[in-house]
PDB file of N, CA and C in Angstrom:
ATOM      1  N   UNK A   1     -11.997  -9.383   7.365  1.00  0.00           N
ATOM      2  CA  UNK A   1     -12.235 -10.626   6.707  1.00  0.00           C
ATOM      3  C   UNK A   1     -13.574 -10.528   5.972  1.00  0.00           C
ATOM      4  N   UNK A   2     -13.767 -11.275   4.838  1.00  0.00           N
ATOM      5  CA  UNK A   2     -14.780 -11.207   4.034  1.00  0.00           C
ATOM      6  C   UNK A   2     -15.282 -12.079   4.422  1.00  0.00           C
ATOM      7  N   UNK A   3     -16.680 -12.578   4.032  1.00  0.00           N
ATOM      8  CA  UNK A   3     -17.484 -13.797   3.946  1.00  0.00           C
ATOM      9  C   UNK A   3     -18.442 -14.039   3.357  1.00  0.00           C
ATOM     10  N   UNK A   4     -18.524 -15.111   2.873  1.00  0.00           N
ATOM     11  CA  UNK A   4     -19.709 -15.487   1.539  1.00  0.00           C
ATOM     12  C   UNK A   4     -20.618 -16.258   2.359  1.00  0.00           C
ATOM     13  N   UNK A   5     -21.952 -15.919   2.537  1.00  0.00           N
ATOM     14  CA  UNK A   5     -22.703 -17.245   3.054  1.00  0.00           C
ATOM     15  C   UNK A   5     -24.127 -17.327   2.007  1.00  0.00           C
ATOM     16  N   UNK A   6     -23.413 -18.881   1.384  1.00  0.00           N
ATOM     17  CA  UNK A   6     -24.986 -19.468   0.858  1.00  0.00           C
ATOM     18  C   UNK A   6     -25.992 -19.486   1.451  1.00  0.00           C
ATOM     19  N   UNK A   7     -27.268 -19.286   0.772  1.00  0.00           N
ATOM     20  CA  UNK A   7     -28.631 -20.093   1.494  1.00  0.00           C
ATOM     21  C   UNK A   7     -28.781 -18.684   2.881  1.00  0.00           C
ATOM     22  N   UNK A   8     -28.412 -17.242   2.439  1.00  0.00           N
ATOM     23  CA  UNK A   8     -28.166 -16.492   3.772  1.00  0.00           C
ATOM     24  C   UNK A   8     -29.782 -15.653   4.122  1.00  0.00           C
ATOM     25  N   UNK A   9     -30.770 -16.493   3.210  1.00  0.00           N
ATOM     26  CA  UNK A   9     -32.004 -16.139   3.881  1.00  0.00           C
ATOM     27  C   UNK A   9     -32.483 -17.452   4.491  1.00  0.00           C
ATOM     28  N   UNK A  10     -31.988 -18.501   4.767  1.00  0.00           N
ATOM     29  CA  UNK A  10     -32.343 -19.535   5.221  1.00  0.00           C
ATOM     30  C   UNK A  10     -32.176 -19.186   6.225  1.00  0.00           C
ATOM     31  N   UNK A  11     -32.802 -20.372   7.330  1.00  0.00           N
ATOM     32  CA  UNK A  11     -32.510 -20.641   8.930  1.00  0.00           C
ATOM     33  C   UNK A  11     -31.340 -20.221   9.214  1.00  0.00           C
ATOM     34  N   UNK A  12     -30.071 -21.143   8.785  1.00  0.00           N
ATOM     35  CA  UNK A  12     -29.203 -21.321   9.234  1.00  0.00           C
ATOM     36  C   UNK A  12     -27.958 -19.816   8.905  1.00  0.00           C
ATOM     37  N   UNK A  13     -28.599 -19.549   7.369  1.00  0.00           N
ATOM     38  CA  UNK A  13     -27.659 -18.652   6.631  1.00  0.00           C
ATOM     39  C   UNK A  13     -28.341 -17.068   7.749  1.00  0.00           C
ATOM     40  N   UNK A  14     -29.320 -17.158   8.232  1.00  0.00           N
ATOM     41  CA  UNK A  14     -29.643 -15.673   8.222  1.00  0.00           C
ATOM     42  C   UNK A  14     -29.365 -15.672  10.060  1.00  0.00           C
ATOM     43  N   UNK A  15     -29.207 -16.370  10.898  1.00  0.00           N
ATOM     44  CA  UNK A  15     -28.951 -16.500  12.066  1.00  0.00           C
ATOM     45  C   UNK A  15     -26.944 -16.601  11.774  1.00  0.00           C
ATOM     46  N   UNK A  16     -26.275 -16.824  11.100  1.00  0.00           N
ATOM     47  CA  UNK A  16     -25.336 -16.766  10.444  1.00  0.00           C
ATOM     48  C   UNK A  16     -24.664 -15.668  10.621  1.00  0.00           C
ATOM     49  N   UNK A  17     -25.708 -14.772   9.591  1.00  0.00           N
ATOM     50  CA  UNK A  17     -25.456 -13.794   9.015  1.00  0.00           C
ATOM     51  C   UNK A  17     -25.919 -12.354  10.329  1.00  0.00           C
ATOM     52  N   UNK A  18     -26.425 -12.734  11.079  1.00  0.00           N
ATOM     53  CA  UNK A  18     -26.663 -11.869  12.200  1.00  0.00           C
ATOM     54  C   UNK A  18     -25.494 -12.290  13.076  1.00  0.00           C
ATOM     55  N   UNK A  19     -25.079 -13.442  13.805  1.00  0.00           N
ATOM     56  CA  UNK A  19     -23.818 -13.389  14.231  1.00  0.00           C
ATOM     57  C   UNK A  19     -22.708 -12.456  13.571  1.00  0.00           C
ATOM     58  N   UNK A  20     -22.511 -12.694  12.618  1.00  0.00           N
ATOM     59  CA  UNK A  20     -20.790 -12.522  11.800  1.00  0.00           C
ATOM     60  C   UNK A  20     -21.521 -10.603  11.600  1.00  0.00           C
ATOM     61  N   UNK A  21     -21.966 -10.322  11.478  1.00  0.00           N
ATOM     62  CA  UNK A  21     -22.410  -8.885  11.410  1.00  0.00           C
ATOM     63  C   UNK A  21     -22.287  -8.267  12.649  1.00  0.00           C
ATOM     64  N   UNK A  22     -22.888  -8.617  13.940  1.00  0.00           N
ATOM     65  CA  UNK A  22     -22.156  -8.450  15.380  1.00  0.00           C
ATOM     66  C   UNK A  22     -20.494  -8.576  15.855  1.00  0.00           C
ATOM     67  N   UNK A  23     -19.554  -8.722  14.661  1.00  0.00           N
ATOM     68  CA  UNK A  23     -18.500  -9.184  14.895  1.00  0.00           C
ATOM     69  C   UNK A  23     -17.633  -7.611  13.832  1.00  0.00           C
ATOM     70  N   UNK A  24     -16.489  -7.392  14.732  1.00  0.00           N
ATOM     71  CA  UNK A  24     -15.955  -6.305  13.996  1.00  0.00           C
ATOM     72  C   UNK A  24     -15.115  -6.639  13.068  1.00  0.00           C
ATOM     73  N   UNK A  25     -14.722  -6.484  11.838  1.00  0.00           N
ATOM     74  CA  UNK A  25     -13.786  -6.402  11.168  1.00  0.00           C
ATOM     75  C   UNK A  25     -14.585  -7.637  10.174  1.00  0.00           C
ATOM     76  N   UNK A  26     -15.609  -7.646  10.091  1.00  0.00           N
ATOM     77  CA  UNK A  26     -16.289  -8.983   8.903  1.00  0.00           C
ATOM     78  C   UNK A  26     -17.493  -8.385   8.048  1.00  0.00           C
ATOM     79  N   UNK A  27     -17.360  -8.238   6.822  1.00  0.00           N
ATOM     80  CA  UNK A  27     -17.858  -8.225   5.777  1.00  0.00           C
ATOM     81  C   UNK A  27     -18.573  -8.989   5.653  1.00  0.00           C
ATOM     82  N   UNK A  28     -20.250  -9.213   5.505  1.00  0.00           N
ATOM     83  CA  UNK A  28     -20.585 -10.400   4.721  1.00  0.00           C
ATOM     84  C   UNK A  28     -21.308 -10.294   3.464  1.00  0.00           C
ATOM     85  N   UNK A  29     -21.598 -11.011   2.673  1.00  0.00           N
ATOM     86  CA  UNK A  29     -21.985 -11.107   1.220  1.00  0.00           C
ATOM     87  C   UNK A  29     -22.655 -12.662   1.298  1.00  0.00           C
ATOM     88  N   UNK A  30     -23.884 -12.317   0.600  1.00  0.00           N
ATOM     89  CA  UNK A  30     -24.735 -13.699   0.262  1.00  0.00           C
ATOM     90  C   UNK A  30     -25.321 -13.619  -0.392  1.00  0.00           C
ATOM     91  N   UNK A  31     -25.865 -15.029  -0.910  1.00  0.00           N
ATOM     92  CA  UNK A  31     -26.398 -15.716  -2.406  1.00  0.00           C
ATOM     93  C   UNK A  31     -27.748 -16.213  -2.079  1.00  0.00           C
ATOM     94  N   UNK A  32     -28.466 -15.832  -2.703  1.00  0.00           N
ATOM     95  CA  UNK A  32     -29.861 -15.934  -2.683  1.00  0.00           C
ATOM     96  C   UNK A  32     -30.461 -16.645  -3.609  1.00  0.00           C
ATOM     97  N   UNK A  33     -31.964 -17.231  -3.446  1.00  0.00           N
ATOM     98  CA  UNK A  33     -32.683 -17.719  -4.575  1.00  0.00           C
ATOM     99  C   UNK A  33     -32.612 -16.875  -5.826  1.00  0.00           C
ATOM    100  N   UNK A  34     -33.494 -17.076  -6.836  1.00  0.00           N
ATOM    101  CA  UNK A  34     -34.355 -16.328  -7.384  1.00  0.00           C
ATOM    102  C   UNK A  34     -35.202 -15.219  -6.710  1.00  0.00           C
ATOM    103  N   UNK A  35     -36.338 -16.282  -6.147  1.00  0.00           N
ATOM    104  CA  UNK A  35     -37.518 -15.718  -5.365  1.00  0.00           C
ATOM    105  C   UNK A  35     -37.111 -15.735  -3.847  1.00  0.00           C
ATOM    106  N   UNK A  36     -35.867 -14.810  -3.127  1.00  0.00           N
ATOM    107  CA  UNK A  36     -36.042 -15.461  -1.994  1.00  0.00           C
ATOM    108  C   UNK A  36     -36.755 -15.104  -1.168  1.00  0.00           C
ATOM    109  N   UNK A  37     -37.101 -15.961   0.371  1.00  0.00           N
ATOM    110  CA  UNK A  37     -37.877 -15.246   1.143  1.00  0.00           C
ATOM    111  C   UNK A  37     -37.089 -14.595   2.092  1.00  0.00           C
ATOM    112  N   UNK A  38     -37.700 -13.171   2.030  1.00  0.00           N
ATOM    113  CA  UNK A  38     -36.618 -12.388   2.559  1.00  0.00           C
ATOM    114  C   UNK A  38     -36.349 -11.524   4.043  1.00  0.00           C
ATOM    115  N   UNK A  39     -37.868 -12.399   4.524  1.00  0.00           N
ATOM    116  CA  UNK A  39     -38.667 -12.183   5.923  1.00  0.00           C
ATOM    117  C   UNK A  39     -37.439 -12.180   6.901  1.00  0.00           C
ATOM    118  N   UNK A  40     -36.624 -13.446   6.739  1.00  0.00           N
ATOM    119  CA  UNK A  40     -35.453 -13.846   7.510  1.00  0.00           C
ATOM    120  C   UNK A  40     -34.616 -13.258   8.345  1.00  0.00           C
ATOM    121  N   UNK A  41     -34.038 -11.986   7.221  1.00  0.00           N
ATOM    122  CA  UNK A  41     -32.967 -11.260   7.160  1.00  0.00           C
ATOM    123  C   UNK A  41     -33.544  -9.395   7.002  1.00  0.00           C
ATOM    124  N   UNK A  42     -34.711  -9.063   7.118  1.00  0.00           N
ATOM    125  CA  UNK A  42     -35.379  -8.083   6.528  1.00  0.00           C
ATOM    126  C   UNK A  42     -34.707  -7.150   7.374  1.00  0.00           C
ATOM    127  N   UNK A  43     -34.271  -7.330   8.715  1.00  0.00           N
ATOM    128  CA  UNK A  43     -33.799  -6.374   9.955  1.00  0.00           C
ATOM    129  C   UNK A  43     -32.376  -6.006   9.566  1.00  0.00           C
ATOM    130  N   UNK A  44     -31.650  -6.814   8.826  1.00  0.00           N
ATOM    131  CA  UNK A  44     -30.288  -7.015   8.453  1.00  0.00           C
ATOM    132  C   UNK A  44     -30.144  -5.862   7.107  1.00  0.00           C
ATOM    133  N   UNK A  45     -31.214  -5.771   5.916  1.00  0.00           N
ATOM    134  CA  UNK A  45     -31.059  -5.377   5.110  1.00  0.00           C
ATOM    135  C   UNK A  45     -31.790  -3.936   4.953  1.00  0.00           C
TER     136      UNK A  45
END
């Protein structure tokens, strides 16, 4: 399964995005600012 998550350096998007990445068979893909802050997710990427 794929997944799109907005806002995936935010709070919500990057705790999100660490769940569904612990999960087998899920793809994720996300949309960012411009400038985002990227502190969030830095372990992820």
């Amino acid at each position: 399964m794929e997944v799109l998550i907005t806002g995936i350096t935010g709070f919500v998007g990057s705790h999100l995005a660490d769940f569904l990445l612990g999960k087998k068979g899920i793809k994720a893909h996300g949309i960012v600012r411009r400038h985002p802050k990227t502190e969030n997710i830095e372990y992820i990427i």
